[in-house]
C-alpha atoms as a PDB file:
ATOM      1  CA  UNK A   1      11.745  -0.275  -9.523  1.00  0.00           C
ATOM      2  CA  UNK A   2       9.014   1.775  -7.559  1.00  0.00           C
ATOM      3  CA  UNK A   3       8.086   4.964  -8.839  1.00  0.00           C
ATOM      4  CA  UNK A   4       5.891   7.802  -7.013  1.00  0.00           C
ATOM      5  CA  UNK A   5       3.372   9.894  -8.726  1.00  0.00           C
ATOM      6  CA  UNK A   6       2.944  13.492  -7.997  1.00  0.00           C
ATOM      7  CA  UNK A   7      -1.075  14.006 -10.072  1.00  0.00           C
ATOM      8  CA  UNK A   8      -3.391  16.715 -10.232  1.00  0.00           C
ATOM      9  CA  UNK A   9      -6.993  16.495 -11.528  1.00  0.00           C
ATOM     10  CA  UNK A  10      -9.921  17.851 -12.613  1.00  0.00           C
ATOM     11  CA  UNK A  11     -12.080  14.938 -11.222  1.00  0.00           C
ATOM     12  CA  UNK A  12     -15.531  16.293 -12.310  1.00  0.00           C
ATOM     13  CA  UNK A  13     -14.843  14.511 -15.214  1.00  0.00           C
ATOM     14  CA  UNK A  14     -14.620  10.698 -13.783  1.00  0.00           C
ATOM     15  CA  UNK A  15     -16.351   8.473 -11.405  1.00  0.00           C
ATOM     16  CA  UNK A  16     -13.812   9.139  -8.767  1.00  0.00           C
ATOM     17  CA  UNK A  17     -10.116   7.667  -7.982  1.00  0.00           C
ATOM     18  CA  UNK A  18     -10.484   3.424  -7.547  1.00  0.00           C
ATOM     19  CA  UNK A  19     -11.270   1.554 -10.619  1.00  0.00           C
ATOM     20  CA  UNK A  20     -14.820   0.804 -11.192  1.00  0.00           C
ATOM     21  CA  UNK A  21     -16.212  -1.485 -14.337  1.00  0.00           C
ATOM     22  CA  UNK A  22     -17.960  -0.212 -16.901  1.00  0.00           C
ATOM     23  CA  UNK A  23     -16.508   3.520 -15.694  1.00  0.00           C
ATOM     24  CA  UNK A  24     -13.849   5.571 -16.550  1.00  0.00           C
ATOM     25  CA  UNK A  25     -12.081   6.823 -13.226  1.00  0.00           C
ATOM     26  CA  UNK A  26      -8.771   8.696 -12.695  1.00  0.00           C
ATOM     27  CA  UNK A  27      -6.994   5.341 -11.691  1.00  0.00           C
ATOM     28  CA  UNK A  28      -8.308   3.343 -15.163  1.00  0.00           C
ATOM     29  CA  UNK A  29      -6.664   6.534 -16.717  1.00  0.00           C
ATOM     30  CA  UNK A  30      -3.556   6.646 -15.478  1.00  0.00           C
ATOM     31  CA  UNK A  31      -2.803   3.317 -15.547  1.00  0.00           C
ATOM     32  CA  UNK A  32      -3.713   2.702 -19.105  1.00  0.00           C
ATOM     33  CA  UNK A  33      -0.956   5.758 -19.886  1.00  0.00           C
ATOM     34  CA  UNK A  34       1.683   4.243 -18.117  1.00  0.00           C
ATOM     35  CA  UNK A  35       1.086   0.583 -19.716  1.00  0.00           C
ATOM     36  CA  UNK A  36       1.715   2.364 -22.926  1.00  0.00           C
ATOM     37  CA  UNK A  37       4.789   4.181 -21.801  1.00  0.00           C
ATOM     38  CA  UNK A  38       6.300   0.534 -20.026  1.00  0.00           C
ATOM     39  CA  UNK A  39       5.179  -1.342 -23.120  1.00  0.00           C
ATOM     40  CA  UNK A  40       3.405  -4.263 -20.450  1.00  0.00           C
ATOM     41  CA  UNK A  41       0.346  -3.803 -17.853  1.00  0.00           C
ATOM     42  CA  UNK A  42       0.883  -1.149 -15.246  1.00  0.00           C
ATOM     43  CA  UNK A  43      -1.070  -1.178 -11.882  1.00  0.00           C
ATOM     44  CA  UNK A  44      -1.182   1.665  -9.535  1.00  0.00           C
ATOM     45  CA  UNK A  45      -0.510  -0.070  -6.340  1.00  0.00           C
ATOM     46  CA  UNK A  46      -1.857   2.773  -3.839  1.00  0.00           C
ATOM     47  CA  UNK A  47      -2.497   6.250  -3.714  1.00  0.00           C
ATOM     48  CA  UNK A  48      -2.585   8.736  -0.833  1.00  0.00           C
ATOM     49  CA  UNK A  49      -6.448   9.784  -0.832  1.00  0.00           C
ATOM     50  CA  UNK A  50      -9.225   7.825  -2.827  1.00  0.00           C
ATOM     51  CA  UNK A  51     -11.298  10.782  -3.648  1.00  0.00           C
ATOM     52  CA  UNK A  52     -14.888  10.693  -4.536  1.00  0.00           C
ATOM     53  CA  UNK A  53     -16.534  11.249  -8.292  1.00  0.00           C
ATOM     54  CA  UNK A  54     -16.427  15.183  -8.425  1.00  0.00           C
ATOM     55  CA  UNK A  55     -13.570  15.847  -5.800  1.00  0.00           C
ATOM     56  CA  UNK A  56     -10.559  17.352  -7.474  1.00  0.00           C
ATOM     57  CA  UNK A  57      -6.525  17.327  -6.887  1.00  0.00           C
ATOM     58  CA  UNK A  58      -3.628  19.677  -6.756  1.00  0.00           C
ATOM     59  CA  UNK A  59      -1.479  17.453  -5.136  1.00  0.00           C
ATOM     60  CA  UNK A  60      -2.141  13.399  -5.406  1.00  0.00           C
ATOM     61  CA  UNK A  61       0.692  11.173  -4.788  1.00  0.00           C
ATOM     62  CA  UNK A  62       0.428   7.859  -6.411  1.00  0.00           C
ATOM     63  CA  UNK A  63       3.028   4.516  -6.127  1.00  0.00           C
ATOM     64  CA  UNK A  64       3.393   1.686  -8.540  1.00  0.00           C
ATOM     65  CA  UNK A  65       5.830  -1.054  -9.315  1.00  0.00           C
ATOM     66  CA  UNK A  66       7.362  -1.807 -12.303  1.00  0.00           C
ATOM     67  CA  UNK A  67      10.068  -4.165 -13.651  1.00  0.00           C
ATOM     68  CA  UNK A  68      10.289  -2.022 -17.010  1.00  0.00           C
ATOM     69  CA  UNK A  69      13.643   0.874 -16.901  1.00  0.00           C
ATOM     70  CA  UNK A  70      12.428   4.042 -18.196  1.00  0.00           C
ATOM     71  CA  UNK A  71      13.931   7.551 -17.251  1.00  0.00           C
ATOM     72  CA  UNK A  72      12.003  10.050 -14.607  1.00  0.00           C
ATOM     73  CA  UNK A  73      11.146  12.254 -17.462  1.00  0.00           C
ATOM     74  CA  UNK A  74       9.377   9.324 -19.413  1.00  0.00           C
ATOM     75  CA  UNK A  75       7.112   8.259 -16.670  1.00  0.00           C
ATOM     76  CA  UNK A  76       6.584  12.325 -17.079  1.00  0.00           C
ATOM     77  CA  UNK A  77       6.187  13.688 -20.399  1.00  0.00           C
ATOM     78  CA  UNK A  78       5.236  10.317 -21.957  1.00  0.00           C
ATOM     79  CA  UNK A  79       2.304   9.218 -19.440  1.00  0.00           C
ATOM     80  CA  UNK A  80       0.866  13.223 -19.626  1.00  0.00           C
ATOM     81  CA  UNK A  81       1.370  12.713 -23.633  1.00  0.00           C
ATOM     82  CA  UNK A  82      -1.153   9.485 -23.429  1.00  0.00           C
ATOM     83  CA  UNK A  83      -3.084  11.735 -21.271  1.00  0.00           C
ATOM     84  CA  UNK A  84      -5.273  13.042 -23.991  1.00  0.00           C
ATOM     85  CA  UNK A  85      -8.229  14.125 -22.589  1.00  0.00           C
ATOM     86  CA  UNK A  86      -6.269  16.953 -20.611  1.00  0.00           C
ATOM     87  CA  UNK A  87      -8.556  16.559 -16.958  1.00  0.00           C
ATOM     88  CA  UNK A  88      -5.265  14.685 -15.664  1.00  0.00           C
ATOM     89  CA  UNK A  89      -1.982  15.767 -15.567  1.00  0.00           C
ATOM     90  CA  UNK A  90       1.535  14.116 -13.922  1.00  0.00           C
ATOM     91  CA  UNK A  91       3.057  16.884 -12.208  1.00  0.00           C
ATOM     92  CA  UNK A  92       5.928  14.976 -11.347  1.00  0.00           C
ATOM     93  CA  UNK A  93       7.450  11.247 -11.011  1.00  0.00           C
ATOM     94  CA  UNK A  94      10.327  10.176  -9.337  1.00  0.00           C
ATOM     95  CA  UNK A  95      12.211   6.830  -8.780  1.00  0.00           C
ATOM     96  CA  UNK A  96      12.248   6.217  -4.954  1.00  0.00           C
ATOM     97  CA  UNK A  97      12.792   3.321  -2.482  1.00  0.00           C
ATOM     98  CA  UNK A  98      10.703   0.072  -1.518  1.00  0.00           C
ATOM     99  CA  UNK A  99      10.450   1.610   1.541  1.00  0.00           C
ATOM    100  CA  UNK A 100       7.852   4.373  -0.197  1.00  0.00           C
ATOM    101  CA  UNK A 101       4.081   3.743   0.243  1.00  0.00           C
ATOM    102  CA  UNK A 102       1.951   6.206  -1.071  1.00  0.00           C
ATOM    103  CA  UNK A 103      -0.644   5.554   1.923  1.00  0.00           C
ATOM    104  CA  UNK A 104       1.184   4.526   4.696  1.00  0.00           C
ATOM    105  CA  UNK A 105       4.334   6.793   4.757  1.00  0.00           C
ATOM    106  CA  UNK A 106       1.903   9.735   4.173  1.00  0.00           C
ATOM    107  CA  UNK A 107       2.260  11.686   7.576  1.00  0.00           C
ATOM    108  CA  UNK A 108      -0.407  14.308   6.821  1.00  0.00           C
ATOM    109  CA  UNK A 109      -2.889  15.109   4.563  1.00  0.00           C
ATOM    110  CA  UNK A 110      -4.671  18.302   3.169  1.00  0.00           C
ATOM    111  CA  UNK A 111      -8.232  19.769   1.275  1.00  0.00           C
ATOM    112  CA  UNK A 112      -9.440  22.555   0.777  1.00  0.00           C
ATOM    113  CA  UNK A 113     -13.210  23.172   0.368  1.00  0.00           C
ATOM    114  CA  UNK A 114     -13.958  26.439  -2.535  1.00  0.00           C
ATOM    115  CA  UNK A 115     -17.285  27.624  -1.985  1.00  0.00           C
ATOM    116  CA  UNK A 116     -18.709  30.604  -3.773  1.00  0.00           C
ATOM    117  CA  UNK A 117     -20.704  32.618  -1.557  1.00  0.00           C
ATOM    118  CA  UNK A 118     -22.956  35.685  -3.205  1.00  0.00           C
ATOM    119  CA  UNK A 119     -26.846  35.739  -4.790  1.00  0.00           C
ATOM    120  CA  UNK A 120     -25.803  34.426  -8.099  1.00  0.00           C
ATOM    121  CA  UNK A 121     -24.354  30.821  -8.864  1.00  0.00           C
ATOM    122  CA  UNK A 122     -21.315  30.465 -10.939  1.00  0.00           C
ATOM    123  CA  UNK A 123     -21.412  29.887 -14.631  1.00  0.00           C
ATOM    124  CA  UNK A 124     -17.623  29.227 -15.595  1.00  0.00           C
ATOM    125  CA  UNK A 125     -16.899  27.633 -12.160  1.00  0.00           C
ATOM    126  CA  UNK A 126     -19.941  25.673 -11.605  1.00  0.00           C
ATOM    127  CA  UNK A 127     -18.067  22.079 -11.519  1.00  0.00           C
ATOM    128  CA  UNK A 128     -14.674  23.821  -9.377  1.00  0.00           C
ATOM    129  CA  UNK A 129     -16.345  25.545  -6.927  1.00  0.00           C
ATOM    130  CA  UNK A 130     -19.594  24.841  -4.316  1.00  0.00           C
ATOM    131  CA  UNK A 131     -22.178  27.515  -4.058  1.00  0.00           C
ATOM    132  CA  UNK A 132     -24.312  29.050  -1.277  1.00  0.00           C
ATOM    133  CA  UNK A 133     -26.423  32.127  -1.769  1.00  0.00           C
ATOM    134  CA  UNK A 134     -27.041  32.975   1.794  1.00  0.00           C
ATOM    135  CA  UNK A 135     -25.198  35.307   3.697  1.00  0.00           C
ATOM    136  CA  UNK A 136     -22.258  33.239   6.152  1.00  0.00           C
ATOM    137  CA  UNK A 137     -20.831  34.493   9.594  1.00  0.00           C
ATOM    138  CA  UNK A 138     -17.305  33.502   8.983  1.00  0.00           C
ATOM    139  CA  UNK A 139     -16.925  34.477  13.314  1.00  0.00           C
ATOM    140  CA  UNK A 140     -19.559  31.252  14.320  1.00  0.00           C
ATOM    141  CA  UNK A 141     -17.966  29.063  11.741  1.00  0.00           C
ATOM    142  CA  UNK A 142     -14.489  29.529  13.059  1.00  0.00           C
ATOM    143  CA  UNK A 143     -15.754  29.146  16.892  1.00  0.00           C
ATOM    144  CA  UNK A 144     -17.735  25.969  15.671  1.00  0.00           C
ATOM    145  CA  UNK A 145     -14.076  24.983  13.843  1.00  0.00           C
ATOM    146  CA  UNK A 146     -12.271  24.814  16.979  1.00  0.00           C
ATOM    147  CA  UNK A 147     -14.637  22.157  18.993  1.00  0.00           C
ATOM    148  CA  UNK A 148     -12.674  20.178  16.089  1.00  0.00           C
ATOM    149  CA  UNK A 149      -9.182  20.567  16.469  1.00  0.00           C
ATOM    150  CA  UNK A 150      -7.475  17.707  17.981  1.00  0.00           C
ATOM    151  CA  UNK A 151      -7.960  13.963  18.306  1.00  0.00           C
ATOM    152  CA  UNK A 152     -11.572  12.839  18.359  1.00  0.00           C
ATOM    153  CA  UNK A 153     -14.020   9.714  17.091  1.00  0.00           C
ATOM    154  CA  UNK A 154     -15.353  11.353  14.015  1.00  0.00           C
ATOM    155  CA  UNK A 155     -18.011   8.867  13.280  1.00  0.00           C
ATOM    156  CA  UNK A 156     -20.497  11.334  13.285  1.00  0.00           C
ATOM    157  CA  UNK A 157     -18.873  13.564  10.454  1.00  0.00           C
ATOM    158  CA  UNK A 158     -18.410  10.009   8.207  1.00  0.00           C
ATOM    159  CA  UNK A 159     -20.823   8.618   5.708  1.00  0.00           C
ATOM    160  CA  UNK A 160     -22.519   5.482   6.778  1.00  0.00           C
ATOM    161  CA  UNK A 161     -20.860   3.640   3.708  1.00  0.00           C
ATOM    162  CA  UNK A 162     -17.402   4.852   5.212  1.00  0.00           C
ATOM    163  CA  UNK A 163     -14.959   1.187   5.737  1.00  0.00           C
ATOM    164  CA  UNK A 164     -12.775   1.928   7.887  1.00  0.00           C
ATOM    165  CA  UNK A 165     -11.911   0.974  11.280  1.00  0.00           C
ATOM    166  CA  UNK A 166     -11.119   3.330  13.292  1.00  0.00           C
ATOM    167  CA  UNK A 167     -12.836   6.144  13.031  1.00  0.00           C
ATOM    168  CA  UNK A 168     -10.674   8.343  15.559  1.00  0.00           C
ATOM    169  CA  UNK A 169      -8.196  10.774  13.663  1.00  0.00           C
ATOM    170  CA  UNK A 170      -6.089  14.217  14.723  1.00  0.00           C
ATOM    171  CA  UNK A 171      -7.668  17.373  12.821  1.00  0.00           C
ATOM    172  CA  UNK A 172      -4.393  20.245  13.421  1.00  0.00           C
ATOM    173  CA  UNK A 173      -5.577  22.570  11.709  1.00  0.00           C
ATOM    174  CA  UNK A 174      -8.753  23.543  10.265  1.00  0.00           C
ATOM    175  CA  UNK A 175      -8.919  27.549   8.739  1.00  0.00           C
ATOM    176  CA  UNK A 176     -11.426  29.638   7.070  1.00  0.00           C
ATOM    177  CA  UNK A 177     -10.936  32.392   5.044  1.00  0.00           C
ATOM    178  CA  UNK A 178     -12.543  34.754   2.765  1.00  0.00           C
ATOM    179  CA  UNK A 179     -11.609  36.332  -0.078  1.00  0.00           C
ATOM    180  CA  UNK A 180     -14.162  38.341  -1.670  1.00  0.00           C
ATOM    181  CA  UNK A 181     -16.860  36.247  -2.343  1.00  0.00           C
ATOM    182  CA  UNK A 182     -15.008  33.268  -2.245  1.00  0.00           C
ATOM    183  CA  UNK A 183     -14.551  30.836   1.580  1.00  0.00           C
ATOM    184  CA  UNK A 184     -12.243  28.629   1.763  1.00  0.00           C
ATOM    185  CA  UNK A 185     -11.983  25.810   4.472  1.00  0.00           C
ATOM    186  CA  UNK A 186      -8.522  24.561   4.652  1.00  0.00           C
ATOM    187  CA  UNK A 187      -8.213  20.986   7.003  1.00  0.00           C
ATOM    188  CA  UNK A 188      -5.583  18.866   7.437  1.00  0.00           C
ATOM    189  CA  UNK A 189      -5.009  15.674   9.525  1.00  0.00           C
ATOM    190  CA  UNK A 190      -3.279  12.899   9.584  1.00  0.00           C
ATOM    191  CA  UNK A 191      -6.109  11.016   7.759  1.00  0.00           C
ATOM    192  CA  UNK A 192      -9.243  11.496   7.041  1.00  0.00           C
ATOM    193  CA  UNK A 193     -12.521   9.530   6.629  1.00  0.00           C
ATOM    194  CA  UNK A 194     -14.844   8.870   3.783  1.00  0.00           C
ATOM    195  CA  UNK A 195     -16.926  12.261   3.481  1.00  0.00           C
ATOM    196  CA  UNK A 196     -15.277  13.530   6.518  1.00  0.00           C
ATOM    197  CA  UNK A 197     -14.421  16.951   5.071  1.00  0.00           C
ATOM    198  CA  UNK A 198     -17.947  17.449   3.510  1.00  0.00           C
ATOM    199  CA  UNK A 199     -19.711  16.241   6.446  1.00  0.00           C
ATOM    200  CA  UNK A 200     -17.517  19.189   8.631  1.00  0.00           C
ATOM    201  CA  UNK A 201     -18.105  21.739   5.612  1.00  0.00           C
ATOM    202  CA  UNK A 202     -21.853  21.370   5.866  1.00  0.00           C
ATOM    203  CA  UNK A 203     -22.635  21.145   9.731  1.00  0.00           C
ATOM    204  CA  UNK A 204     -20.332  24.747   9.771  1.00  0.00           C
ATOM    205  CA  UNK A 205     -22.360  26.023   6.687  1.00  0.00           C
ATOM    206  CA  UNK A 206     -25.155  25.162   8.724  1.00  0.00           C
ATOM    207  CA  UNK A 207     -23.685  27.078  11.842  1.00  0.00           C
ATOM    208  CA  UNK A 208     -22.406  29.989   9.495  1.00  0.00           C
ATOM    209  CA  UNK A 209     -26.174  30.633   8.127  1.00  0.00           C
ATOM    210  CA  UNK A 210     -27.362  30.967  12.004  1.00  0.00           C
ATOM    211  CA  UNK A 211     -29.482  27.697  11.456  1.00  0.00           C
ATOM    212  CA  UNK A 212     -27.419  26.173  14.448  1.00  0.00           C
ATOM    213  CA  UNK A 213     -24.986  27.537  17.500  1.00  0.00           C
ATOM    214  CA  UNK A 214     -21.322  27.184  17.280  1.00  0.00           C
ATOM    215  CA  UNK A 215     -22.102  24.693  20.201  1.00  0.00           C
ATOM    216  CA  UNK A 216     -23.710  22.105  17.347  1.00  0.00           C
ATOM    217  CA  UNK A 217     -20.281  21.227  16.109  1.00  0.00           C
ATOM    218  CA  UNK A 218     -19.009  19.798  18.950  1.00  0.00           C
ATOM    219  CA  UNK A 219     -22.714  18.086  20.154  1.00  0.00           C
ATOM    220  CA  UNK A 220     -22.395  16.466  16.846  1.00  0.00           C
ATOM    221  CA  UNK A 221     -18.754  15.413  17.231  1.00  0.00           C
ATOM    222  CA  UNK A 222     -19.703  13.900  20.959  1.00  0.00           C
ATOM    223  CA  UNK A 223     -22.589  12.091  19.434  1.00  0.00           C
ATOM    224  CA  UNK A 224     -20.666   9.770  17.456  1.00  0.00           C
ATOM    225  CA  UNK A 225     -23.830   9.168  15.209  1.00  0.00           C
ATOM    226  CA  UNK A 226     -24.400  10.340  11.831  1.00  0.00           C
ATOM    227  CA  UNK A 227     -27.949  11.221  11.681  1.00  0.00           C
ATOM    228  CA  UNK A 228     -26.711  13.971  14.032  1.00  0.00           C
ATOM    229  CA  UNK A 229     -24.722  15.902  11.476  1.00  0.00           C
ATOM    230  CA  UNK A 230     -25.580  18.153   8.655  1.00  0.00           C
ATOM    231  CA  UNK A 231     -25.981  17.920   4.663  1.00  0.00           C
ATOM    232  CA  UNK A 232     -23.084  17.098   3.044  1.00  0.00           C
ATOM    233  CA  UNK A 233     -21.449  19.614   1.157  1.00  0.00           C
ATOM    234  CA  UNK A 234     -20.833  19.117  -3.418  1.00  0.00           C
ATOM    235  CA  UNK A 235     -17.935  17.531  -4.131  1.00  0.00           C
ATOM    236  CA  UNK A 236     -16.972  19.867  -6.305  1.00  0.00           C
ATOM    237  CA  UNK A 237     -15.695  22.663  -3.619  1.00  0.00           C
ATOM    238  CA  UNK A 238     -13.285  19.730  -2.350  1.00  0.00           C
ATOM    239  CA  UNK A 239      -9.631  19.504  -3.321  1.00  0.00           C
ATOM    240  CA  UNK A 240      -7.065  17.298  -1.648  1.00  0.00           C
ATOM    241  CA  UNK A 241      -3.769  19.981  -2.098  1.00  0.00           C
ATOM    242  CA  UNK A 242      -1.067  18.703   0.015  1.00  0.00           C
ATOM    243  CA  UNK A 243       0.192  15.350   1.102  1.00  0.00           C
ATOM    244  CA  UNK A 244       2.900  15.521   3.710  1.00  0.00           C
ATOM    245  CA  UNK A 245       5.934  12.357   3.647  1.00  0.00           C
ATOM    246  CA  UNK A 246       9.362  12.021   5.810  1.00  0.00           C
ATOM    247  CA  UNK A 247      11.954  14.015   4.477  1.00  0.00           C
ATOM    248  CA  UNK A 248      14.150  11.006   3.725  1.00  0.00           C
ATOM    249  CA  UNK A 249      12.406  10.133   0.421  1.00  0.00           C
ATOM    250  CA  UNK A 250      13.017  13.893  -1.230  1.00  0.00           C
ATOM    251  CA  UNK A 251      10.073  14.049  -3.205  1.00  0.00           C
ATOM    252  CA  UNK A 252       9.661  17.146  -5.350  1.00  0.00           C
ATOM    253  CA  UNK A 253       6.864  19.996  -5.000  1.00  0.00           C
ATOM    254  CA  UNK A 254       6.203  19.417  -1.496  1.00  0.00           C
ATOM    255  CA  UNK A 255       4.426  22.499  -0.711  1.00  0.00           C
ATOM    256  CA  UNK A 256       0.704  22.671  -0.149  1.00  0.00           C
ATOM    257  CA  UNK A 257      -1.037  23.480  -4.031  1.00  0.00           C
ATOM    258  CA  UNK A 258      -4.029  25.443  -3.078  1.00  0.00           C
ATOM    259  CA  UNK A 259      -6.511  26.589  -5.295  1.00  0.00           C
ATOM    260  CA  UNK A 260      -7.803  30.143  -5.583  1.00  0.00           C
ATOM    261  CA  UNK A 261     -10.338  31.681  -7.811  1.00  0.00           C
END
């Protein structure tokens, strides 16, 4: 049977999603609950974002394959009950068809960036959140957001490590808001490369502080060359909160989970 993951995690606490040796990461994790749960070795065959050590989840979906007949509410309770260290939790799981692939049915995909913006960092938040002290134009970030919108080569807003192969993708959205002193920079795409959301976070920090014109964000985007961009932003503002699938496999909870602090 194939079984779909719905996971959220606090992922300052691991060396990111894929495992690693020698490291604990959220994959190593999971998978050594559910072996305990299906009595035999469990491997998480794919998973709709590999985040990076630091970047967080409200909304992870997860597939694996398994021979072992356990109830829905097993792969549930029981996996969250081997779960002891409480920075992981199964939100939900749910039998579905071989046609299900975590990665490749996903039709959409959604973060959200937290940043804390006022003089003083954060002391209870300081792993959740990113932090800038200076004072942001929300106005110039949101002109610099729309030279994004749309279908585009986003090498320039990837890390140079990034493997994939084509680095075009379709941005339909990209929003900023602020409540009190908190931004948040909501993006979603159909897919997204490695660093992609941190590289656009810090060129519009950059444009927000008056460092650089709205203009910048699309010179970058035309240049197709790294060096071009900006910092990239902490991982720990970054949250991937909504994965988006066809109707026709009825998974649960299928509303973006967006943070807010």
């Amino acid at each position: 049977m194939r079984v779909a993951l719905g996971v959220e995690y606090d992922g300052f606490y691991y060396n990111g999603w894929q495992i690693q040796p020698d490291k604990v990461t959220i994959q190593s994790e999971i998978e050594n609950a559910l072996s305990k749960i299906a009595g035999q070795t469990v491997s998480l065959s794919q998973v709709a974002g590999r985040t990076d050590k630091g970047v967080h989840a409200t909304a992870q979906v997860m597939h694996f394959d398994t021979e072992i007949s356990r109830p829905e509410s097993a792969w549930l309770h029981g996996t969250n009950r081997y779960l002891t260290e409480r920075h992981i939790s199964i939100r939900w799981a749910k039998a579905v068809s071989d046609e299900f692939h975590a990665r490749f049915c996903a039709q959409r995909r959604q973060y959200r960036y937290v940043l804390l913006n006022r003089p003083i960092r954060p002391a209870l938040l300081n792993h959740l959140v990113s932090w800038d002290n200076r004072p942001l134009t929300l106005e110039a970030m949101r002109e610099a957001a729309a030279y994004l919108i749309g279908e585009h080569d986003f090498n320039a807003y990837r890390t140079v490590h990034c493997q994939s192969k084509n680095p075009v993708k379709t941005v339909y959205s990209l929003s900023i808001t602020r409540q009190q002193h908190f931004i948040y920079f909501d993006i979603q795409a159909n897919a997204f490369l490695h660093h992609m959301v941190r590289n656009i976070v810090g060129v519009l920090l950059a444009i927000g502080r008056g460092d650089k014109s709205p203009q910048w964000a699309q010179q970058v985007l035309q240049s197709r060359d790294r060096t071009q961009g900006g910092v990239t932003a902490p991982a720990g503002g970054l949250y991937l909160t909504h994965v988006d699938y066809p109707d026709v496999f009825k998974l649960p909870d299928t509303a973006p989970v967006l943070p807010q602090f």
